[in-house]
Protein backbone atom coordinates (compact mmCIF):
# COMPACT_ATOMS: atom_id res chain seq x y z
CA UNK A 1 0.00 0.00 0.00
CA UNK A 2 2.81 2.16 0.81
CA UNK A 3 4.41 1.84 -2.50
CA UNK A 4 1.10 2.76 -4.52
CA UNK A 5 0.76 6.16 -2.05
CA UNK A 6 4.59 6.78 -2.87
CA UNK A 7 4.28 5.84 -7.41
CA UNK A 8 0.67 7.41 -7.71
CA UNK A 9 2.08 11.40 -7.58
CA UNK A 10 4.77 10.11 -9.39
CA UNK A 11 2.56 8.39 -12.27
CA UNK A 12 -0.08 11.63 -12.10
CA UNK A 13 3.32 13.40 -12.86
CA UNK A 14 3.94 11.27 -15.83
CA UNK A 15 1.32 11.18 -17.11
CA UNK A 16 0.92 15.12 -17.30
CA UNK A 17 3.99 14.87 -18.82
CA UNK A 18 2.60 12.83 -21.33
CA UNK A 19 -0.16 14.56 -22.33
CA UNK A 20 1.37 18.12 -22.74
CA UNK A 21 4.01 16.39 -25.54
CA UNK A 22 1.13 15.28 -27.38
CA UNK A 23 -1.41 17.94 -26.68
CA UNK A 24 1.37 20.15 -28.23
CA UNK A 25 2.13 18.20 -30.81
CA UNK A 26 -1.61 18.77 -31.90
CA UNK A 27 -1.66 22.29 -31.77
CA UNK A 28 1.37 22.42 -34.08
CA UNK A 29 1.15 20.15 -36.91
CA UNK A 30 0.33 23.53 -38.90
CA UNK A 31 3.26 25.05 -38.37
CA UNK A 32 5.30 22.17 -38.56
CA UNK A 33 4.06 21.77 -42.27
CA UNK A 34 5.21 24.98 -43.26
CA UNK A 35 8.57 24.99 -41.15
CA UNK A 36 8.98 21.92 -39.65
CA UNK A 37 12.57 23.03 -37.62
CA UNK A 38 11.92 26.05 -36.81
CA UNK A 39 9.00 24.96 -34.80
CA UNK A 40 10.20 21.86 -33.37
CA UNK A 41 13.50 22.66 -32.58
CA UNK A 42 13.01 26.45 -31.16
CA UNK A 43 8.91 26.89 -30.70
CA UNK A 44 9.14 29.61 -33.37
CA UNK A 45 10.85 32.14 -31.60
CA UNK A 46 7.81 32.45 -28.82
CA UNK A 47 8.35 32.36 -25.13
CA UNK A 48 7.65 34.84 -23.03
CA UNK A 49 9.77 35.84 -19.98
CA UNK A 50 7.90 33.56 -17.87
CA UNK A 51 8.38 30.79 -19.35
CA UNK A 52 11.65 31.48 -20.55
CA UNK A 53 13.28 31.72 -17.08
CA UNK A 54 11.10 28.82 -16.48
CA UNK A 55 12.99 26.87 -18.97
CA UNK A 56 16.60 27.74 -18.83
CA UNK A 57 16.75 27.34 -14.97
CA UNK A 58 14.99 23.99 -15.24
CA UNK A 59 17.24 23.08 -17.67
CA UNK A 60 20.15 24.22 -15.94
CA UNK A 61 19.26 22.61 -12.72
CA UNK A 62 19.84 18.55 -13.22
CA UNK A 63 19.00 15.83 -10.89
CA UNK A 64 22.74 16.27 -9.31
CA UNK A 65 20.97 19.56 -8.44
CA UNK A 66 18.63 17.83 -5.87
CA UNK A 67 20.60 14.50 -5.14
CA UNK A 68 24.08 14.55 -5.80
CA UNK A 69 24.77 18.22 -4.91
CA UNK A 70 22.58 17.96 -1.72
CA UNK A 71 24.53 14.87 -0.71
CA UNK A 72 28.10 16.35 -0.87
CA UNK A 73 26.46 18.79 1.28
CA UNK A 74 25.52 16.54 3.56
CA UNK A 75 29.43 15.81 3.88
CA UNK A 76 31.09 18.74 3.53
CA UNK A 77 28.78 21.31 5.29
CA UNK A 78 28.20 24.60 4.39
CA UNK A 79 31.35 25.18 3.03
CA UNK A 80 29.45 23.44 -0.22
CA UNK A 81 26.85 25.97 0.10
CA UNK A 82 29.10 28.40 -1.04
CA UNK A 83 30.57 26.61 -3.18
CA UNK A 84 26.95 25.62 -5.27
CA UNK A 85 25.97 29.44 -4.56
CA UNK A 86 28.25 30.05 -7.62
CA UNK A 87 25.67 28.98 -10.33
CA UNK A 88 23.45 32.00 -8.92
CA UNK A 89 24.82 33.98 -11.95
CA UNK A 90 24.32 31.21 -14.32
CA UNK A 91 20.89 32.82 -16.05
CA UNK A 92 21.90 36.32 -15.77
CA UNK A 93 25.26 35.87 -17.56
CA UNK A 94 24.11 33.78 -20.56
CA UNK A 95 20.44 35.84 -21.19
CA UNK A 96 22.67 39.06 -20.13
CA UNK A 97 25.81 38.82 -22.40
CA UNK A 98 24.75 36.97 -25.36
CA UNK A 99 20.43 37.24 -25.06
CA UNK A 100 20.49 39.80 -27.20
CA UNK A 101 22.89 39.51 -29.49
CA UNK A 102 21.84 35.88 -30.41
CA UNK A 103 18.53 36.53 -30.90
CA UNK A 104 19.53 39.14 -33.78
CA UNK A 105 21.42 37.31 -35.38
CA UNK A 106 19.62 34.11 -35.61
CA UNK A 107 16.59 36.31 -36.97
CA UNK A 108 18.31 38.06 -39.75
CA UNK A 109 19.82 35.13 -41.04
CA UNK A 110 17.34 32.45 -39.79
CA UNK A 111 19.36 30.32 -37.28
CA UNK A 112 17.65 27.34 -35.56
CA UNK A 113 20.70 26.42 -34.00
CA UNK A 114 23.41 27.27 -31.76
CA UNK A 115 25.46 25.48 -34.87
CA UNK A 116 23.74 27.87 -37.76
CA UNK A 117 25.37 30.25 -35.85
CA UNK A 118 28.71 28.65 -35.87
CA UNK A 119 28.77 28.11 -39.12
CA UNK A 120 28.00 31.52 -40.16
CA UNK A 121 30.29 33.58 -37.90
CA UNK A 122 33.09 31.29 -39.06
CA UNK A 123 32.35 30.13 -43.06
CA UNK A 124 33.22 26.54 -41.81
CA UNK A 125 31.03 23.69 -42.34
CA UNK A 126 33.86 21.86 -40.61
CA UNK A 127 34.04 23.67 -37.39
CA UNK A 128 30.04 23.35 -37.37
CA UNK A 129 30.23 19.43 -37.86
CA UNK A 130 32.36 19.35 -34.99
CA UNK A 131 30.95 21.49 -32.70
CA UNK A 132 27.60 18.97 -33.53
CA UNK A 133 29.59 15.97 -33.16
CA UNK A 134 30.92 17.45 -29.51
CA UNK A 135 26.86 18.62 -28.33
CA UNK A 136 25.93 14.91 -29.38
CA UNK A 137 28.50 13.35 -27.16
CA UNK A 138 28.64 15.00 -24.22
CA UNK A 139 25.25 15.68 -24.06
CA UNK A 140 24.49 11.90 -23.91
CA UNK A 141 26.95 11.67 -20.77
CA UNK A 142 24.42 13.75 -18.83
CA UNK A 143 21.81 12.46 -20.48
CA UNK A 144 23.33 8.83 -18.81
CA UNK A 145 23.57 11.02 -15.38
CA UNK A 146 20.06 11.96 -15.35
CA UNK A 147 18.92 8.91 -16.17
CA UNK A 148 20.74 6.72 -13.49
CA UNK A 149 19.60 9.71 -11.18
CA UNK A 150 15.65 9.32 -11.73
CA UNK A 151 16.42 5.48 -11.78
CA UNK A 152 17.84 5.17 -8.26
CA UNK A 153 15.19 7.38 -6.86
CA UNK A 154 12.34 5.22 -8.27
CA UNK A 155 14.63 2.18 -6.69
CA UNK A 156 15.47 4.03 -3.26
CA UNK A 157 12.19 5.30 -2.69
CA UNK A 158 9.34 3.34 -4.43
CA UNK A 159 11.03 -0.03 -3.67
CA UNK A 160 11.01 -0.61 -7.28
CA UNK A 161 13.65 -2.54 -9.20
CA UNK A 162 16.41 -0.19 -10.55
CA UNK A 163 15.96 -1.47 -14.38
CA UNK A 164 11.87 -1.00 -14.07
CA UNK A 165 12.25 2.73 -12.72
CA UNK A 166 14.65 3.72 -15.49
CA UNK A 167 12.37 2.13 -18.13
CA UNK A 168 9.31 3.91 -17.00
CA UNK A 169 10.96 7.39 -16.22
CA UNK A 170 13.33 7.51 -19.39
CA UNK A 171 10.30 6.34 -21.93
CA UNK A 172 8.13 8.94 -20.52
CA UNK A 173 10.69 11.90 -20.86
CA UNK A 174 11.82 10.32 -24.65
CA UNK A 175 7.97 10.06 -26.16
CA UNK A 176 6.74 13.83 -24.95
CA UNK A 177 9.96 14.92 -25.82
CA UNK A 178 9.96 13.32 -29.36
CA UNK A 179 6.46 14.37 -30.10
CA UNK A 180 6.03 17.32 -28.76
CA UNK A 181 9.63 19.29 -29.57
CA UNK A 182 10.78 22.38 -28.53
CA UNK A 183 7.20 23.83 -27.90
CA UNK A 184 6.80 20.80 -25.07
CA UNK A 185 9.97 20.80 -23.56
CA UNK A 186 9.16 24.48 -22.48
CA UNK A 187 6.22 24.04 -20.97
CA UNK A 188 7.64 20.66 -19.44
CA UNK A 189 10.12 22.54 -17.62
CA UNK A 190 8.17 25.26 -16.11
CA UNK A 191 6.07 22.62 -14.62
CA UNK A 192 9.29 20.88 -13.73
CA UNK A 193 10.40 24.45 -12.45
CA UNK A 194 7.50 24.98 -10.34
CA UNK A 195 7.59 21.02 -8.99
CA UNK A 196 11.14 21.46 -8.14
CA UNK A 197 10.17 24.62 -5.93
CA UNK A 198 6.99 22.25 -4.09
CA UNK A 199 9.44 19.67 -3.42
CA UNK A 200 11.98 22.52 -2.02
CA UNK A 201 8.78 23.00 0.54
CA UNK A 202 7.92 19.36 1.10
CA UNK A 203 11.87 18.28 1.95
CA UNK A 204 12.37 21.50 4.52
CA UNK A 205 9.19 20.72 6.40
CA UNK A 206 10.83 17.33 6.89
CA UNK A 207 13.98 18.13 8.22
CA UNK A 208 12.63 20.94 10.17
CA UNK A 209 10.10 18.53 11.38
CA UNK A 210 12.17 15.67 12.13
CA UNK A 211 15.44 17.04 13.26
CA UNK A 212 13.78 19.01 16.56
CA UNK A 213 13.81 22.83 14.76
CA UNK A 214 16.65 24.77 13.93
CA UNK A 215 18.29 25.32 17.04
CA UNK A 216 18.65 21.15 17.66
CA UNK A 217 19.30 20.50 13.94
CA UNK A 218 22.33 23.39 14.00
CA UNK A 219 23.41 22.05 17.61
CA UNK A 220 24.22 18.89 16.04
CA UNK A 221 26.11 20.32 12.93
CA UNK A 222 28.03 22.26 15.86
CA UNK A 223 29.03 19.08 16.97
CA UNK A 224 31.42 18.57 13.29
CA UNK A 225 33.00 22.17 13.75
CA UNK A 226 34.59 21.86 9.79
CA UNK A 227 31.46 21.72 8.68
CA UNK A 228 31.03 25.28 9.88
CA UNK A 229 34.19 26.42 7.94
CA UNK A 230 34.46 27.64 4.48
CA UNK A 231 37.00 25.51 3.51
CA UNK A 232 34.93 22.51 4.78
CA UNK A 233 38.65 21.70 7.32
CA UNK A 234 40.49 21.99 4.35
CA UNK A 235 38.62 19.47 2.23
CA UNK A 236 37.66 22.93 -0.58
CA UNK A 237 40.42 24.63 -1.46
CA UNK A 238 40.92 27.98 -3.13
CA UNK A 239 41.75 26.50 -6.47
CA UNK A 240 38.31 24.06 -6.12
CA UNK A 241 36.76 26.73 -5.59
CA UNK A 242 37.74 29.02 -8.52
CA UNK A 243 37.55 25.64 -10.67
CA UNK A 244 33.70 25.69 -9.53
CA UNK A 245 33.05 29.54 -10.34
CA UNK A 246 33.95 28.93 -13.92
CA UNK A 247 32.51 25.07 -14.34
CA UNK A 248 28.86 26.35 -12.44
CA UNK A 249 29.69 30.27 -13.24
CA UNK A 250 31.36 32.17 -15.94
CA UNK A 251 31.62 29.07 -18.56
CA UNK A 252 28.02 28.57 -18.19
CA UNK A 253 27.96 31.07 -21.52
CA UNK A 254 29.62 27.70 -23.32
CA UNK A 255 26.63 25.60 -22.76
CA UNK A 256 24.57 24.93 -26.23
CA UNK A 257 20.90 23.87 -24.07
CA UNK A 258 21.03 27.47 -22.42
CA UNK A 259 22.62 29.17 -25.21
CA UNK A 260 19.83 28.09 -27.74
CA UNK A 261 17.08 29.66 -25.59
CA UNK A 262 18.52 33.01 -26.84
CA UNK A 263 17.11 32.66 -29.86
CA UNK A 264 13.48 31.16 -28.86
CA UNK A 265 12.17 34.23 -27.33
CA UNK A 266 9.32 36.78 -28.37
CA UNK A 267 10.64 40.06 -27.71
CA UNK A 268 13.28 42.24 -25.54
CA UNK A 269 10.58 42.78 -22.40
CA UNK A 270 10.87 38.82 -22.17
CA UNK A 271 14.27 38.60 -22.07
CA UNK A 272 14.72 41.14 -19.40
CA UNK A 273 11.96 39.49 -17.08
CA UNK A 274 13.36 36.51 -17.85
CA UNK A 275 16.65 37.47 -16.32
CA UNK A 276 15.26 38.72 -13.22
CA UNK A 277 13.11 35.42 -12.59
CA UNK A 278 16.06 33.14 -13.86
CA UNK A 279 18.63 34.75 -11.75
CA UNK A 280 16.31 35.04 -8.40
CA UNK A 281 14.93 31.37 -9.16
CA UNK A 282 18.11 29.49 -9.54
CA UNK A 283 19.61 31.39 -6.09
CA UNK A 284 16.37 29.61 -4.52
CA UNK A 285 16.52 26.31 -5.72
CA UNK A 286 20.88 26.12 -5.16
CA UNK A 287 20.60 28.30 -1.88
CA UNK A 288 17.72 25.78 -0.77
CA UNK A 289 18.44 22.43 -1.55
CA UNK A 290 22.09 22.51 -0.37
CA UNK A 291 21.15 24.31 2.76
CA UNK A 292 18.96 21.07 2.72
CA UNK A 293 22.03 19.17 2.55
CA UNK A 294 23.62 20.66 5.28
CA UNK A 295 20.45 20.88 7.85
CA UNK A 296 19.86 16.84 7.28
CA UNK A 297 22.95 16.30 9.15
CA UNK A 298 20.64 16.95 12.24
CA UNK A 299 18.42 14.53 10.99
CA UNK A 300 20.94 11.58 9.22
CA UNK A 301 23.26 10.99 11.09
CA UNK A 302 25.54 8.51 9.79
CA UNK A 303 25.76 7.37 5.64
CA UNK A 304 23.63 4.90 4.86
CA UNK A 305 25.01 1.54 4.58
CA UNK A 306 26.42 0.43 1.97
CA UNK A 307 25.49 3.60 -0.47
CA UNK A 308 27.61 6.69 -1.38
CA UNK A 309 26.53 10.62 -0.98
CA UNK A 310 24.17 10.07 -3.39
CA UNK A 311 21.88 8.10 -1.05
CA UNK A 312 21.29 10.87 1.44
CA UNK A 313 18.13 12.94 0.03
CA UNK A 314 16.57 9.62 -1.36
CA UNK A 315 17.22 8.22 2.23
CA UNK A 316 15.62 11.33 3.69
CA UNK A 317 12.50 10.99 1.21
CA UNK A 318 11.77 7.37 2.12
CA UNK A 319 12.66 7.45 5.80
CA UNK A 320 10.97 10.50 7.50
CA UNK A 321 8.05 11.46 5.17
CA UNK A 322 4.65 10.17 4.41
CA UNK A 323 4.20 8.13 1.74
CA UNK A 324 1.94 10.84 -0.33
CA UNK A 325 4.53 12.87 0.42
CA UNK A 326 7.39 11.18 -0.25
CA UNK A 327 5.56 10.92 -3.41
CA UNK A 328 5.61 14.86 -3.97
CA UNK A 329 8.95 14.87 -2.56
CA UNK A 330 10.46 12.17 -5.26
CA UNK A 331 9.02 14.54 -8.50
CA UNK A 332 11.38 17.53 -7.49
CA UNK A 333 14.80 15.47 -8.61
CA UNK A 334 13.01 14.16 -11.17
CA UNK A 335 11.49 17.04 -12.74
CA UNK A 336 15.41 18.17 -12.29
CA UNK A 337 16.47 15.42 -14.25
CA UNK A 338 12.96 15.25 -16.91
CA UNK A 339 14.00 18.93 -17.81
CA UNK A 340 17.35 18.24 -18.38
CA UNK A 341 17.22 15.40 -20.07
CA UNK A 342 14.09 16.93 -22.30
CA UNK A 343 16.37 20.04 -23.57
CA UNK A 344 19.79 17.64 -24.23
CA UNK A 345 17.51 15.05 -26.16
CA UNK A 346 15.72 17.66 -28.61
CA UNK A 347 19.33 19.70 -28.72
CA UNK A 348 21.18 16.50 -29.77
CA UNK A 349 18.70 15.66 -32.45
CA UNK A 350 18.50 19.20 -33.46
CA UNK A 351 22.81 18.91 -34.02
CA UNK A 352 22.25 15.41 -36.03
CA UNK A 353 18.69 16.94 -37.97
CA UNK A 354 19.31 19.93 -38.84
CA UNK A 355 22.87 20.55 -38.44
CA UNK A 356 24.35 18.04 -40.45
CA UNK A 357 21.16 15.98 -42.59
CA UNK A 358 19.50 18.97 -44.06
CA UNK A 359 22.05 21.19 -44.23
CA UNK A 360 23.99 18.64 -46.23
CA UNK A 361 20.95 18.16 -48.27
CA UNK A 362 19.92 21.95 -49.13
CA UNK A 363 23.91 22.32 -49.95
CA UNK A 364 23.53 20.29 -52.92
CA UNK A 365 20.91 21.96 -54.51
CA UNK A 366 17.96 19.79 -52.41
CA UNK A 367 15.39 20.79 -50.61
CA UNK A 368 14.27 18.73 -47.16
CA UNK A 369 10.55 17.36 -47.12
CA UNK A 370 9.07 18.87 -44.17
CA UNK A 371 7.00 15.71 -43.25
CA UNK A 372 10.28 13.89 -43.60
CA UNK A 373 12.00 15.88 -41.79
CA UNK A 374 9.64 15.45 -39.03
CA UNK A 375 9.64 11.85 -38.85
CA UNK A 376 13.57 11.81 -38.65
CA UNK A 377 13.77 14.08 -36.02
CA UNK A 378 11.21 12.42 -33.91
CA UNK A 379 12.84 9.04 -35.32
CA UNK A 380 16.41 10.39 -34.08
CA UNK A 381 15.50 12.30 -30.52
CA UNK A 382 13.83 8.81 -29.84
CA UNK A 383 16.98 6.51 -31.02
CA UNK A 384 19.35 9.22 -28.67
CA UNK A 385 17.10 8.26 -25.64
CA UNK A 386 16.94 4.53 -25.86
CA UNK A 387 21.16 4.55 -26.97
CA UNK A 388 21.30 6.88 -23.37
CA UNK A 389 18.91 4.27 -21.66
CA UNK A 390 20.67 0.94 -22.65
CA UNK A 391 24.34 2.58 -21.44
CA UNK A 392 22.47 3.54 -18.10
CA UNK A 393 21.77 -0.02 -17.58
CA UNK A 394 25.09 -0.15 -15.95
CA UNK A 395 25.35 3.23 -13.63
CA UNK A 396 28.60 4.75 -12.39
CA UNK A 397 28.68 5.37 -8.52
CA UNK A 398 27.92 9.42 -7.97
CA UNK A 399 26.62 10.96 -10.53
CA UNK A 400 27.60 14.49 -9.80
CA UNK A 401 30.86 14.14 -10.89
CA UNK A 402 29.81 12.49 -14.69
CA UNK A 403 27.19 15.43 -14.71
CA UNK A 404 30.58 17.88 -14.64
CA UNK A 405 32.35 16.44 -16.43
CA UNK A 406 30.06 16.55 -19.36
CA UNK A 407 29.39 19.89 -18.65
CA UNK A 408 33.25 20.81 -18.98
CA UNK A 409 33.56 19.11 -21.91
CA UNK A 410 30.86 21.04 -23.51
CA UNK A 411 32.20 24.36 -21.98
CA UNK A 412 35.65 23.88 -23.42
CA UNK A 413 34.61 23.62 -26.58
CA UNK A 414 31.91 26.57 -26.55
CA UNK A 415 32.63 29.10 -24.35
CA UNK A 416 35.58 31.08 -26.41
CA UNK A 417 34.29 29.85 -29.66
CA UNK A 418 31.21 31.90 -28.49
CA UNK A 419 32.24 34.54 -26.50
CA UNK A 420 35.08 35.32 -28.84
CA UNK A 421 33.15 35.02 -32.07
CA UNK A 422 30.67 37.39 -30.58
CA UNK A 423 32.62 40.11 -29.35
CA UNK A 424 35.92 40.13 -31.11
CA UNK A 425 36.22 40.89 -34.54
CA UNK A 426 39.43 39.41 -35.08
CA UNK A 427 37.86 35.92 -34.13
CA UNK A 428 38.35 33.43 -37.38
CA UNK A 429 37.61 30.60 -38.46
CA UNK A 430 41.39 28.93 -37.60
CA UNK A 431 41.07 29.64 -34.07
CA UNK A 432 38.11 28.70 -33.00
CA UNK A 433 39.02 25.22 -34.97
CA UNK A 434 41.80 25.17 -33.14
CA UNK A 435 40.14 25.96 -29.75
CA UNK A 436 37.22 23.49 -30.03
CA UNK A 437 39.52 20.94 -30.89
CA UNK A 438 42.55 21.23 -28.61
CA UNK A 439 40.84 22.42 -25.66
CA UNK A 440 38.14 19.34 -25.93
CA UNK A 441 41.44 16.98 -26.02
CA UNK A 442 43.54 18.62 -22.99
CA UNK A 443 40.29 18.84 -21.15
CA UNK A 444 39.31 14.90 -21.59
CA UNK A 445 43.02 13.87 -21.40
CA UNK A 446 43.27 15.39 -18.17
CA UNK A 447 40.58 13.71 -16.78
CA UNK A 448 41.38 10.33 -17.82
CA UNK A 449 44.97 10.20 -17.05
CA UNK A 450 44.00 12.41 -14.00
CA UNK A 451 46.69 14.78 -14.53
CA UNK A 452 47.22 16.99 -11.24
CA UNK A 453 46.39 19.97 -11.76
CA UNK A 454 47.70 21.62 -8.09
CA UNK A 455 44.12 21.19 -6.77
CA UNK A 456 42.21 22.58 -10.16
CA UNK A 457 39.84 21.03 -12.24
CA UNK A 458 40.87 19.71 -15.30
CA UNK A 459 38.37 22.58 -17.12
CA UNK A 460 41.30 25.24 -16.17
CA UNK A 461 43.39 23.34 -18.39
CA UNK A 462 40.64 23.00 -21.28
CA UNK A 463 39.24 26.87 -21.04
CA UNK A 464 43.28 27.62 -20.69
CA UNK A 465 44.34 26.16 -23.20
CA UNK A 466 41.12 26.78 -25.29
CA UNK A 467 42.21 30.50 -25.27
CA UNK A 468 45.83 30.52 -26.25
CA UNK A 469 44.81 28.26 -29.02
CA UNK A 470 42.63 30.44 -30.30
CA UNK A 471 44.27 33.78 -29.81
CA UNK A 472 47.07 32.50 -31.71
CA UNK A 473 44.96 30.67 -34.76
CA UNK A 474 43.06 34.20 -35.10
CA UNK A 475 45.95 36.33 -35.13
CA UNK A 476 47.64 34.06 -37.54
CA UNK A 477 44.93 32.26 -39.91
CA UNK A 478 42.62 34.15 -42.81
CA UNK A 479 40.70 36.57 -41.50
CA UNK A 480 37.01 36.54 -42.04
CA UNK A 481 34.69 38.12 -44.83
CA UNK A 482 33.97 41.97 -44.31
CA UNK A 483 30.27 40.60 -44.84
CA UNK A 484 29.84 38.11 -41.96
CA UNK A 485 32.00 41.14 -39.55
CA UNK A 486 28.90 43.67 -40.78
CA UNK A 487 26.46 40.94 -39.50
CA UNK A 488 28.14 40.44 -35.84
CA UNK A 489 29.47 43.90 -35.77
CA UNK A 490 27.04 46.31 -37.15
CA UNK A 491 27.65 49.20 -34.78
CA UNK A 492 31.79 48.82 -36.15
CA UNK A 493 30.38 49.76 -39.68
CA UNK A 494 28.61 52.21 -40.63
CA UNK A 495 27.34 51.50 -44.09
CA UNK A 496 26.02 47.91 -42.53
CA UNK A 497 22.41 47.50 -41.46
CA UNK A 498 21.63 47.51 -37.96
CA UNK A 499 19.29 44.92 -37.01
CA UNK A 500 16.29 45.89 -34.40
CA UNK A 501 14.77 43.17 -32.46
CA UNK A 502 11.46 43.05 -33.12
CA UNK A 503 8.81 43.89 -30.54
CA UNK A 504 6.46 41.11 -31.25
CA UNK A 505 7.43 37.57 -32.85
């Protein structure tokens, strides 16, 4: 009886889920005949602020988010805290320094991509294959993460077998995501956004609850006095710290699955409102669940046996909450992971789709059949899932640390080819192939031969050696056309045509 209480907000869940892919699907079968991509791969350019910030902090915030960040908490005390409170700026910086600017460009030359873009600013169908070939890749390693992270809950907490609860959670998020596109996942992830903020609720009331109040909770935390410390007794350092402010901060502007909402919204009033919900929602959700890390000390006491960090908030969810809601509880991570694994899923297909199929089609003189088109990309977001699913048959221990390291890999070979191309003119086509490349390869070298760094993460070496590389490619390669330059850099010339963002989509 327990375990129907615990799966039936769960399955409600779901099944919402469900029914919003393929309600949405409905609604845009007429635009998807006239512009199939455009519709299914960026809602055709129109969400509002709301939803916007809704979407980029959902997607931003991964099961690790609400398990595996939480459970290092747990741990380290609030010496983590700080350390997760550097992703507040996460929304800000990538609507704030390159909202704008994206969604110009894509609209004057009629990007559906984060690679359209690419391949314009730097004339290289090369650097554009790659950069797909890198989103697909890495983007399936979290994909794996979030995967194994909504498993193990339905496992921990439901009583379920491991195999079953991936099944039934990664099916659901691969069918509304394949049928419903970029339109769905939006929506999808302000309901995941607003679920993640109810389970916020539903998890403090149980510590608070269960561990005596604040003063008993905080007397037994001042039991462990490094857990009062910054540097967590030593255990973060300086340089982890400064790794984490540019893997959760500043290199947050090299992820594609935020980037890309740039160009999916209405007008400039959204994007502002958007950055003022995004920035103040994300300080919630990181400020509150790893504060919930921390305060479960006073209520877990010990690990539990046999399991790893990762085991804490499940443990907390089955152990001192009611079955309905544990229930409520369980939908926060995985609305964390849904959303995630919703905007990676339609993003990868979008790299294999559009980026390399009908672009190599339309280059030799073809044209793409829309209702072809549609059936491969709901053919290939579907085949990305079940690949994802079938590796997550066999998880890795904590998942945090596969969740960053995807995330690195992606920023390496991103952030300067973005940030650079965007604001420097002298940005070509040889560095960025240069950067992408070489960065992506010191970055996932150092990992696997686990290279010391002196205490930094192995993304200091990628995003360091990311930047020389390019520096020196665009100082010494061919300098771009004066035509693509008036396009990025209108206000630099002034014969070029300035391009106003339209006030209404």
């Amino acid at each position: 009886m327990r375990i129907l209480l615990i799966l039936a907000p769960i399955l409600a869940f779901l099944v919402v889920m469900l029914a919003v892919g393929f309600a949405i699907q409905k609604r845009s079968e007429s635009n998807r005949a006239v512009n199939f991509s455009k519709d299914y791969f960026i809602g055709n350019r129109s969400l509002g602020g709301f939803v916007l910030a809704m979407t980029l902090v959902a997607t931003y915030s991964s099961g690790s988010s609400f398990v595996g960040g939480p459970g290092v908490a747990w741990l380290r005390g609030f010496g983590w805290v700080y350390l997760a409170m550097t992703q507040v700026l996460a929304a800000f910086l990538v609507m704030g320094v390159m909202g704008k600017k994206m969604a110009v460009i894509s609209r004057k030359i009629d990007a559906v991509t984060v690679i359209d873009l690419i391949r314009v600013r730097y004339e290289s169908n090369t650097l554009a294959h790659i950069g797909a070939v890198f989103i697909v890749v890495f983007f399936c390693g979290t994909i794996v993460a979030q995967f194994i992270s909504g498993a193990n809950l339905f496992a921990a907490a439901a009583g379920v077998n491991y195999t079953f609860g991936l099944f039934l959670f990664a099916l659901v998020v691969v069918t509304f995501t394949a049928t419903g596109g970029f339109r769905a996942v939006a929506v999808t992830d302000t309901i995941c956004a607003l679920a993640m903020l109810l389970g916020l609720g539903v998890l403090t009331y149980a510590i608070l609850e269960h561990g005596g109040g604040i003063s008993r909770i905080m007397a037994v935390i001042n039991t462990q006095p490094q857990m009062l410390e910054p540097t967590s007794g030593g255990a973060i350092s300086v340089r982890l710290l400064i790794s984490f402010w540019m893997l959760s901060g500043v290199c947050t502007l090299g992820l594609p699955q935020s980037l890309v909402r740039n160009m999916s919204y209405k007008n400039s009033k959204s994007l502002h409102r958007a950055m003022i919900y995004g920035t103040v929602i994300v300080g919630a959700m990181m400020l509150g669940m790893h504060l919930i890390g921390v305060l479960s000390r006073g209520v877990i006491h010990e690990l539990p046996a046999g399991g790893t960090t990762d085991a804490i908030m499940p443990h907390l969810i089955v152990n001192y909450l009611s079955p309905v809601l544990a229930g409520i509880a369980i939908i926060a991570p995985l609305a964390a992971s849904i959303s995630t694994v919703s905007s990676l899923l339609i993003a990868s297909s979008s790299s294999i789709i559009k980026d390399v199929y009908q672009h190599v089609v339309e280059r030799h003189g073809g044209r793409a059949d829309q209702k072809k088109l549609g059936l491969f990309s709901i053919a290939t977001t579907a085949a990305i899932g079940i690949v994802c699913i079938i590796v997550a048959l066999n998880p890795p221990t904590v998942i945090v640390w596969v969740n960053m390291f995807a995330f690195g890999g992606l920023q390496t070979a991103f952030f300067w080819t973005f940030l650079l191309g965007f604001f420097w003119k002298k940005a070509n086509t040889t560095g960025a192939l240069l950067s992408m490349t070489g960065g992506v390869l010191a970055y996932c070298y150092c990992m696997a031969a686990k290279i010391p760094l002196g205490g930094f993460h192995a993304i200091v070496a990628g995003i360091g050696i990311g930047f020389v590389l390019f520096v020196v490619g665009s100082l010494t390669g061919k300098p771009n056309d004066e035509k693509i330059l008036k396009l990025f850099f209108p206000e630099t010339y002034p014969d070029g045509t300035k391009i106003e963002l339209p006030s209404r989509a």
